[in-house]
C-alpha atoms as a PDB file:
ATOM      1  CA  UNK A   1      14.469  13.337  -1.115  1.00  0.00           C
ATOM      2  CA  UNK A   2      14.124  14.915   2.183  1.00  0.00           C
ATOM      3  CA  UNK A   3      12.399  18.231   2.440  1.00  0.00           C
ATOM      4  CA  UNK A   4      12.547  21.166   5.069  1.00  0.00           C
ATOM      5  CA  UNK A   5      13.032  24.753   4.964  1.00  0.00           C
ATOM      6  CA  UNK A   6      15.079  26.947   6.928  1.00  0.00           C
ATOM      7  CA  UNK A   7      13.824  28.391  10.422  1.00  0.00           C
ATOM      8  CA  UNK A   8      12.828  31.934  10.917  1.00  0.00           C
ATOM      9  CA  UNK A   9      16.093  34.012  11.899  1.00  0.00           C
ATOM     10  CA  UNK A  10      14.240  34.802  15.291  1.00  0.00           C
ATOM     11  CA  UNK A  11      13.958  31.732  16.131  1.00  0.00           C
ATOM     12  CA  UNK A  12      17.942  30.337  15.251  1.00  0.00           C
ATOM     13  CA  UNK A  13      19.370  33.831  16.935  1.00  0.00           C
ATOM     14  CA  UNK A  14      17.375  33.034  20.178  1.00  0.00           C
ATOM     15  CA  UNK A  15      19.054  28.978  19.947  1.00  0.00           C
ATOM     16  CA  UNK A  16      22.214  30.671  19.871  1.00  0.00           C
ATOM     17  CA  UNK A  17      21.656  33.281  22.298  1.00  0.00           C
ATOM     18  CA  UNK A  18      23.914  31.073  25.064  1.00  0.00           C
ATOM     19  CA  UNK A  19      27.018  30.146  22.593  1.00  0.00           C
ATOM     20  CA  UNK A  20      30.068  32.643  21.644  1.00  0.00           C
ATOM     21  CA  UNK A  21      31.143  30.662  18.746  1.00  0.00           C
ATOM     22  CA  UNK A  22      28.810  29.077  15.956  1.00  0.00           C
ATOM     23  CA  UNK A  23      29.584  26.700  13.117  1.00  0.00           C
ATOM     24  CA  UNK A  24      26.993  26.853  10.836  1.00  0.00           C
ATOM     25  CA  UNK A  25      27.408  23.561   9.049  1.00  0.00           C
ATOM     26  CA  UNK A  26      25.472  23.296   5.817  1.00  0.00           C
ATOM     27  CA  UNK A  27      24.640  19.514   4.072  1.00  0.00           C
ATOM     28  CA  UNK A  28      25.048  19.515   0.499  1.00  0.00           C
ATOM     29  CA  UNK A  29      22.434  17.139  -0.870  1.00  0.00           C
ATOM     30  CA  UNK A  30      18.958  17.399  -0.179  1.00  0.00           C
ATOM     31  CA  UNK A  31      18.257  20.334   2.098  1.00  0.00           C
ATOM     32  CA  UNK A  32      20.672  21.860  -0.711  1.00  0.00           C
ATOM     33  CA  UNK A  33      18.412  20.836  -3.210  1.00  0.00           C
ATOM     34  CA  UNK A  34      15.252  22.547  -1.576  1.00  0.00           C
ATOM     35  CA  UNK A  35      17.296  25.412  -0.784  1.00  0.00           C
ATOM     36  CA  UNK A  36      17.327  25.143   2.761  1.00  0.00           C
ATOM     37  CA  UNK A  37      21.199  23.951   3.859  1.00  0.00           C
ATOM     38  CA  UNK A  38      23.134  23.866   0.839  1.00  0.00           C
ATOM     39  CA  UNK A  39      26.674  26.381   0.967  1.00  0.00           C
ATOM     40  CA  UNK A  40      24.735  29.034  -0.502  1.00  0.00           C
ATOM     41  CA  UNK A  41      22.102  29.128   2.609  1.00  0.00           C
ATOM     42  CA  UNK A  42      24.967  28.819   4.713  1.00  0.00           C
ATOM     43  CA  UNK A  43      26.665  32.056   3.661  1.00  0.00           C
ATOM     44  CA  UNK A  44      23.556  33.625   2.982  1.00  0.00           C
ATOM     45  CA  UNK A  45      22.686  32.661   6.794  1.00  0.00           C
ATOM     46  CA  UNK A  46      25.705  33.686   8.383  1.00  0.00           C
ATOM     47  CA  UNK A  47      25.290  37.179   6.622  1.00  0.00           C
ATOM     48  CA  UNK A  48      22.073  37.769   7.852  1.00  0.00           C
ATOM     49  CA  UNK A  49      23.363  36.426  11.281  1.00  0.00           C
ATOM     50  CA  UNK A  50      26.254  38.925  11.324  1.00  0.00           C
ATOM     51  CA  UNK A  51      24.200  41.965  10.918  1.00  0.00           C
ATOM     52  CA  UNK A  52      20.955  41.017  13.233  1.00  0.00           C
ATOM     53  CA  UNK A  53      23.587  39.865  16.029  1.00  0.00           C
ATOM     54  CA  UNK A  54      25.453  43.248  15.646  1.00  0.00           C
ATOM     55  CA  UNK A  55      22.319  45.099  15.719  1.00  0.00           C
ATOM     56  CA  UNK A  56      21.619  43.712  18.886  1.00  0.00           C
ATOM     57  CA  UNK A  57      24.904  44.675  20.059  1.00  0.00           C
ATOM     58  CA  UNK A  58      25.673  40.573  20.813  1.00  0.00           C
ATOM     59  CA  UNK A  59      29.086  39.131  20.563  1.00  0.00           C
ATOM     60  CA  UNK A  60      28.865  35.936  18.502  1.00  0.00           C
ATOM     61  CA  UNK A  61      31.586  34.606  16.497  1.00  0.00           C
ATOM     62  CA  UNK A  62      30.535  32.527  13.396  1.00  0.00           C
ATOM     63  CA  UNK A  63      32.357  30.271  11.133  1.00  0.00           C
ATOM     64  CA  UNK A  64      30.783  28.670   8.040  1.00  0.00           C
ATOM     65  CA  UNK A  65      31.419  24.889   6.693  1.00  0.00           C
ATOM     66  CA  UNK A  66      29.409  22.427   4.660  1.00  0.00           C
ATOM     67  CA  UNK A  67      29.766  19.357   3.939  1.00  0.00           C
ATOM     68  CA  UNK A  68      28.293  16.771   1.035  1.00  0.00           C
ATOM     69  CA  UNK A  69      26.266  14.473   3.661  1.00  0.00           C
ATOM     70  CA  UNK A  70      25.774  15.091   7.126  1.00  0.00           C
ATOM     71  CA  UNK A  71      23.934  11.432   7.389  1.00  0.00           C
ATOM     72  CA  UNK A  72      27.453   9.629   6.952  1.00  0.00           C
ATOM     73  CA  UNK A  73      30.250   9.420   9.192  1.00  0.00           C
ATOM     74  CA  UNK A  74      32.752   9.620   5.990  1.00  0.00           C
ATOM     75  CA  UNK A  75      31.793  12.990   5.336  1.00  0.00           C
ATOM     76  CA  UNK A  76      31.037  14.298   8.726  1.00  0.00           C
ATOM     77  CA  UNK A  77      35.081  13.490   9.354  1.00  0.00           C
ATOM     78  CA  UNK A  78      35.859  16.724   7.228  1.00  0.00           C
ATOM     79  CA  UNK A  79      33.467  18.927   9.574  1.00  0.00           C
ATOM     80  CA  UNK A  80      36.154  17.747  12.744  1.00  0.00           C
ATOM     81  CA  UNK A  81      38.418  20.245  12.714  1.00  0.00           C
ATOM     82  CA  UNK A  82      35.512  22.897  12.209  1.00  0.00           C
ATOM     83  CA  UNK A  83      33.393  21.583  14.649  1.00  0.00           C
ATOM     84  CA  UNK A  84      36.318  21.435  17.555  1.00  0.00           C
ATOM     85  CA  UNK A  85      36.990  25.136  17.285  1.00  0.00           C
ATOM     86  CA  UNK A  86      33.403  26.565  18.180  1.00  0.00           C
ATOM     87  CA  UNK A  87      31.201  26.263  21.230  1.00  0.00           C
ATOM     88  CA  UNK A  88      27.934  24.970  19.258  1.00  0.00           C
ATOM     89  CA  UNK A  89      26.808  23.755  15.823  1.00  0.00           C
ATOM     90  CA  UNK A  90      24.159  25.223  13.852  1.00  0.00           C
ATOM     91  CA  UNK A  91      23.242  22.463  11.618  1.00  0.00           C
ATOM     92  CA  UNK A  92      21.586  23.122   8.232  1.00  0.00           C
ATOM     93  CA  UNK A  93      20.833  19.512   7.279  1.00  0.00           C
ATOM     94  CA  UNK A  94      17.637  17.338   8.467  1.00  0.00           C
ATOM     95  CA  UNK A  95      16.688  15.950  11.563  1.00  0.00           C
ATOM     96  CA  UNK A  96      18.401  12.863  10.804  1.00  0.00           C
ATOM     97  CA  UNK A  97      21.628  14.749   9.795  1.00  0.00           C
ATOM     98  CA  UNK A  98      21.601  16.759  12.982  1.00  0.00           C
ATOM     99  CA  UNK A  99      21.109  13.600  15.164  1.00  0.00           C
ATOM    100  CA  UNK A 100      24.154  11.990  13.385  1.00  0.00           C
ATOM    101  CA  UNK A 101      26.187  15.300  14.216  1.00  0.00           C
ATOM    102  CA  UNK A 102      24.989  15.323  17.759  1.00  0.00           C
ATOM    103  CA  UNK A 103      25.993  11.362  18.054  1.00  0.00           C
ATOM    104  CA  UNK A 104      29.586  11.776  16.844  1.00  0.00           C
ATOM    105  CA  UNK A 105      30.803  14.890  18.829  1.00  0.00           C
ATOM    106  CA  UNK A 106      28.453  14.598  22.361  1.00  0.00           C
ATOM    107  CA  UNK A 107      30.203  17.335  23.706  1.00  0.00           C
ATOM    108  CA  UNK A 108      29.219  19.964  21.302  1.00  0.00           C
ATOM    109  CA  UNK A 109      25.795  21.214  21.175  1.00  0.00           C
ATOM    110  CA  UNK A 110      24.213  20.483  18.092  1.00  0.00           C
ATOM    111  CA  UNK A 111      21.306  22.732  17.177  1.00  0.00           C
ATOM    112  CA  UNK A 112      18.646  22.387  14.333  1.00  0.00           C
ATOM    113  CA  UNK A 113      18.650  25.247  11.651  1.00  0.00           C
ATOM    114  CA  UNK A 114      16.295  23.768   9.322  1.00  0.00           C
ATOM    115  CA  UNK A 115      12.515  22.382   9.881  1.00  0.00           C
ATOM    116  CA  UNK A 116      12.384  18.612   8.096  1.00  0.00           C
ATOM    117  CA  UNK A 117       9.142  18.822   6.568  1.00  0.00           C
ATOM    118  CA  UNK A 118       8.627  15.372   4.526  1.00  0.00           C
ATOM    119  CA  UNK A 119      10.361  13.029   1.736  1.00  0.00           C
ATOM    120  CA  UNK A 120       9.241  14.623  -1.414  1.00  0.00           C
ATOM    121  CA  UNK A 121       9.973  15.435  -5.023  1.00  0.00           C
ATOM    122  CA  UNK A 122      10.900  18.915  -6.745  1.00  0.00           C
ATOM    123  CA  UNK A 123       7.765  18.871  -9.275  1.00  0.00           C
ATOM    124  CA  UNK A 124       8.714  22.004 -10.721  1.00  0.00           C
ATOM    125  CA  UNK A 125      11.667  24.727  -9.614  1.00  0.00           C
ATOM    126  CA  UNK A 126      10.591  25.850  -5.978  1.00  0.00           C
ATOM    127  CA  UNK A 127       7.788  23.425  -5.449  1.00  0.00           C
ATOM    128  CA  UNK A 128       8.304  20.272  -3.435  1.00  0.00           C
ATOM    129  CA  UNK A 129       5.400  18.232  -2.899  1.00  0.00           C
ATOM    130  CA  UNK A 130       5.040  15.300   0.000  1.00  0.00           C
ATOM    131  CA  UNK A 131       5.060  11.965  -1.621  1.00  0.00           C
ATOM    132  CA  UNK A 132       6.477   9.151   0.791  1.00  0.00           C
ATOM    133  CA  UNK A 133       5.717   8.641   4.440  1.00  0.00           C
ATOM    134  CA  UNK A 134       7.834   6.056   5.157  1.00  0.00           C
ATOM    135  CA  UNK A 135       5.015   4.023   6.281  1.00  0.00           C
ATOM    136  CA  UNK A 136       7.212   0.768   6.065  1.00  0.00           C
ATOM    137  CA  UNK A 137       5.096  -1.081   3.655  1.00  0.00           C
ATOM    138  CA  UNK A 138       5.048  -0.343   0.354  1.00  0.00           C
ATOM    139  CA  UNK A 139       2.237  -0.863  -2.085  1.00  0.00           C
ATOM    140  CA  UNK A 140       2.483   1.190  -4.961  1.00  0.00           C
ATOM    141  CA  UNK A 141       2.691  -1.601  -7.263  1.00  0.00           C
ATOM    142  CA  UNK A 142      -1.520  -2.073  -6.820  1.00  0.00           C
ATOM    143  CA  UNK A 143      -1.722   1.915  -6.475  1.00  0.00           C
ATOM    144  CA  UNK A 144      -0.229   2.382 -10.065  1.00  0.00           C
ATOM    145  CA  UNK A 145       3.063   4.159  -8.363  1.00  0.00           C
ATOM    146  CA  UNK A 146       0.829   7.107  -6.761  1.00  0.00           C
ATOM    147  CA  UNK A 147       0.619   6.353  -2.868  1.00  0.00           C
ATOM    148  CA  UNK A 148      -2.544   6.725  -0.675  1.00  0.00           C
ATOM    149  CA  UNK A 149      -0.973   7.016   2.370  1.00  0.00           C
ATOM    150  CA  UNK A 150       0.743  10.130   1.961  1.00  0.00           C
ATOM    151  CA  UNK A 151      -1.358  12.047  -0.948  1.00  0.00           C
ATOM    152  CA  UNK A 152      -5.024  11.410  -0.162  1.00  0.00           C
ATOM    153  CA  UNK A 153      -5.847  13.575   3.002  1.00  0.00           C
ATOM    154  CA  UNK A 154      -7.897  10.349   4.946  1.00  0.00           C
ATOM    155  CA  UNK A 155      -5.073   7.709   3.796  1.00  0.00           C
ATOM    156  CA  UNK A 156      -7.537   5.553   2.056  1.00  0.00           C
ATOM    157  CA  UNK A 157      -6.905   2.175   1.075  1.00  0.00           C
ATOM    158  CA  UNK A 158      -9.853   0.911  -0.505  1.00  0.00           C
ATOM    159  CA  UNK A 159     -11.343   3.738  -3.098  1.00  0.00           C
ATOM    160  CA  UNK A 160     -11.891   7.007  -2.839  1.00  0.00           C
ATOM    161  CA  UNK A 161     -14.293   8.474  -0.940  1.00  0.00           C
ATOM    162  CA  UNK A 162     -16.916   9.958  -3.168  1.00  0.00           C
ATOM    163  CA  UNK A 163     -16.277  13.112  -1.687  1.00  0.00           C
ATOM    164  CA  UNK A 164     -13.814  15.001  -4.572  1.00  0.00           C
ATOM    165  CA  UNK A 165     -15.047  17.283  -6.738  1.00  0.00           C
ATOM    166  CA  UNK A 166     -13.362  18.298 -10.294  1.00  0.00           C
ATOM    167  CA  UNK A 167      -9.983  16.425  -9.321  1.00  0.00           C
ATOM    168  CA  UNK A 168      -9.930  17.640  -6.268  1.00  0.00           C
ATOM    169  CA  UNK A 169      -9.966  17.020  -2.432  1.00  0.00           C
ATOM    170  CA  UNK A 170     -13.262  18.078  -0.736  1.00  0.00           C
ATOM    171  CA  UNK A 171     -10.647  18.470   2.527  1.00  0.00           C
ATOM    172  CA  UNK A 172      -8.924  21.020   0.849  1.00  0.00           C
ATOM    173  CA  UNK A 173      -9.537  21.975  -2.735  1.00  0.00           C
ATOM    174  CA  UNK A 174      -5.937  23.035  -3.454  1.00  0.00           C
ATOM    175  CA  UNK A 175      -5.175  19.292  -3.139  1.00  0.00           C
ATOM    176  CA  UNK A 176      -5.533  16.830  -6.168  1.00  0.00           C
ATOM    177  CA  UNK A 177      -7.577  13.972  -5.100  1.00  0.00           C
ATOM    178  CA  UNK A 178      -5.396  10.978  -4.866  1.00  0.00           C
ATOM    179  CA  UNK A 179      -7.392   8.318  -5.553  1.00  0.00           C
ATOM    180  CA  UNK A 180      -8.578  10.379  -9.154  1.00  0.00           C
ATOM    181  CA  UNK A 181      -4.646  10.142 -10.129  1.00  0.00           C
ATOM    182  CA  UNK A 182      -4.722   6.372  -8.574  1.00  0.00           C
ATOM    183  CA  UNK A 183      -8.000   5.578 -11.088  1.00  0.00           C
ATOM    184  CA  UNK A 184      -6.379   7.714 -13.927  1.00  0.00           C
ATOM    185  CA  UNK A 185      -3.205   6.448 -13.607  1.00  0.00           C
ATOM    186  CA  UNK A 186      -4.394   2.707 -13.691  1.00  0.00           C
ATOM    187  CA  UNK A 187      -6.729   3.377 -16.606  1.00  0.00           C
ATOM    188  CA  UNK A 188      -3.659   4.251 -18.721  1.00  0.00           C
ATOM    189  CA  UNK A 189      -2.064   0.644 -17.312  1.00  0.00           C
ATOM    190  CA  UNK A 190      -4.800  -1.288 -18.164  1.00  0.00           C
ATOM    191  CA  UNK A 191      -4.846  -2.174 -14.304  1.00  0.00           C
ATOM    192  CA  UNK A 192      -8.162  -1.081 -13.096  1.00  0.00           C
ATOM    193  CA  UNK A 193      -8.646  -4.353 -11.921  1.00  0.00           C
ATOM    194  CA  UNK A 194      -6.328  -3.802  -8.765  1.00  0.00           C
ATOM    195  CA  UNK A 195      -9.384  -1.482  -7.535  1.00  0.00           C
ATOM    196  CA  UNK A 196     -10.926  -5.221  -6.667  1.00  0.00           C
ATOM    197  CA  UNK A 197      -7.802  -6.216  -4.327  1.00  0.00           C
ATOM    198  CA  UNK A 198      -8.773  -5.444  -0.983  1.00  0.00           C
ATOM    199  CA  UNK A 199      -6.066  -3.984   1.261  1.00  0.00           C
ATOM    200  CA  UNK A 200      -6.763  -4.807   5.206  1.00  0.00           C
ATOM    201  CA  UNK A 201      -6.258  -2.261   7.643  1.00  0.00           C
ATOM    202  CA  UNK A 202      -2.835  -0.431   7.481  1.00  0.00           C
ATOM    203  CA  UNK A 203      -0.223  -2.341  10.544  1.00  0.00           C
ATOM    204  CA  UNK A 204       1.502   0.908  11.393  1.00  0.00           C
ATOM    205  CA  UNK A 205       4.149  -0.892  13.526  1.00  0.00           C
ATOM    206  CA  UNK A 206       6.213  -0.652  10.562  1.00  0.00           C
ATOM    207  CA  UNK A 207       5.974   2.894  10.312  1.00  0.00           C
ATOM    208  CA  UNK A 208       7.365   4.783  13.151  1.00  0.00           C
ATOM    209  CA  UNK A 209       4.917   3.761  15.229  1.00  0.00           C
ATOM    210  CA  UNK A 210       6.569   1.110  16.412  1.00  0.00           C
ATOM    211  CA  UNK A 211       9.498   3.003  17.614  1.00  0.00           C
ATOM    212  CA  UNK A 212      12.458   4.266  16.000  1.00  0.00           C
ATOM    213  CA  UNK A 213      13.359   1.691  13.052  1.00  0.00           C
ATOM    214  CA  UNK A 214      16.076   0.677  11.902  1.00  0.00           C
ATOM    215  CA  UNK A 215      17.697  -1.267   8.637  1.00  0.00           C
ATOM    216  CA  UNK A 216      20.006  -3.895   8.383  1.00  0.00           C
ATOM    217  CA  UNK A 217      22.133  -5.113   5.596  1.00  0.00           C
ATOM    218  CA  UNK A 218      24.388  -8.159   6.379  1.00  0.00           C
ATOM    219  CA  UNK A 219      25.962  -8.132   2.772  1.00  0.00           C
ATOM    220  CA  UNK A 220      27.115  -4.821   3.548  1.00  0.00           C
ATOM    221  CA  UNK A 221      28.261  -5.134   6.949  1.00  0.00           C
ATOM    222  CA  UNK A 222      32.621  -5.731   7.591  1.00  0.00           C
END
């Protein structure tokens, strides 16, 4: 899923500083997940909005509205209504979610509430971890499902780097070494013989460095 957290209050108050009516519009599946856009963090939010703004002795109205997806236009159709009736929209979701917003209603400022971080998984209540990059070419079938590119701090390929020590990163020490969980996790498959396929250099033109990407199913297309 897609990680963030929320922005420091300072920071969203002085966004809306120019507007005199915010929606904030939460996204109810992953940023509500990491407990960063969900309904809850959009009342708790708003709250915390109310009572800084009125300290300050500024005049902003604010309405509150989330929806399940803010990725897909289906779903973004029930923020309409919500959206027409305020001067900006403080979106909770990710950067992709507030790009969609922005793209359907280009009259209404849409600004960012949240920080996307990375595509992750919850490993244990309140602790995400970074597992995907997105890098456009998957090879976790010869990594034993653990990926270099993302979890070993020099995004090597071919081995490790004889630098860990105990399991862990010589980088940073709070890190697990990758390529001891790529070894391990092989061992237990019976697989160490992958170590011997040589990967050549990483093409990053299917990554994002290429440009923005894009995906394309025919099949699915009316």
């Amino acid at each position: 899923m897609i990680v963030g957290e929320q922005k420091p209050i300072a920071e969203i108050i002085e966004i809306i500083a120019p507007y005199q009516k915010i929606l904030i519009l939460g996204c109810g599946t992953c940023v509500k997940t990491c407990f960063a856009g969900g309904e809850d963090e959009v009342a708790t939010l708003a709250s915390a909005l109310r009572l800084a703004l009125k300290k300050e002795g500024q005049a902003i109205a604010i309405e509150e509205f989330t929806i399940e997806r803010q990725c897909e236009d289906e779903f973004i159709q029930e923020a309409a209504a919500a959206i027409a009736q305020n001067t900006a929209v403080l979106s909770l979701a990710c950067g992709a979610g507030v790009q969609a917003i922005a793209r359907r209603f280009i009259k209404t400022p849409v600004l960012p509430g949240v920080n996307t971080t990375f595509i992750g998984v919850l490993e244990k209540p309140g602790l995400f971890t970074e597992e995907c990059l997105g890098c456009g070419d998957c090879k976790l079938a010869i990594f034993g499902g653990v990926c270099p590119i993302a979890r070993c701090s020099k995004k090597l390929l071919n081995g490790p780097c004889g630098g860990s020590q105990d399991g862990k990163c010589e980088i940073n020490p709070d890190i697990d070494c990758a390529w001891q969980h790529i070894i391990d996790r092989l061992k237990a498959l019976g697989q160490l013989d992958n170590l011997r396929t040589y990967i050549p250099p990483k093409n990053w033109q299917a990554s994002n460095a290429g440009g923005p990407r894009k995906l394309i199913r025919e099949d699915h297309m009316i």
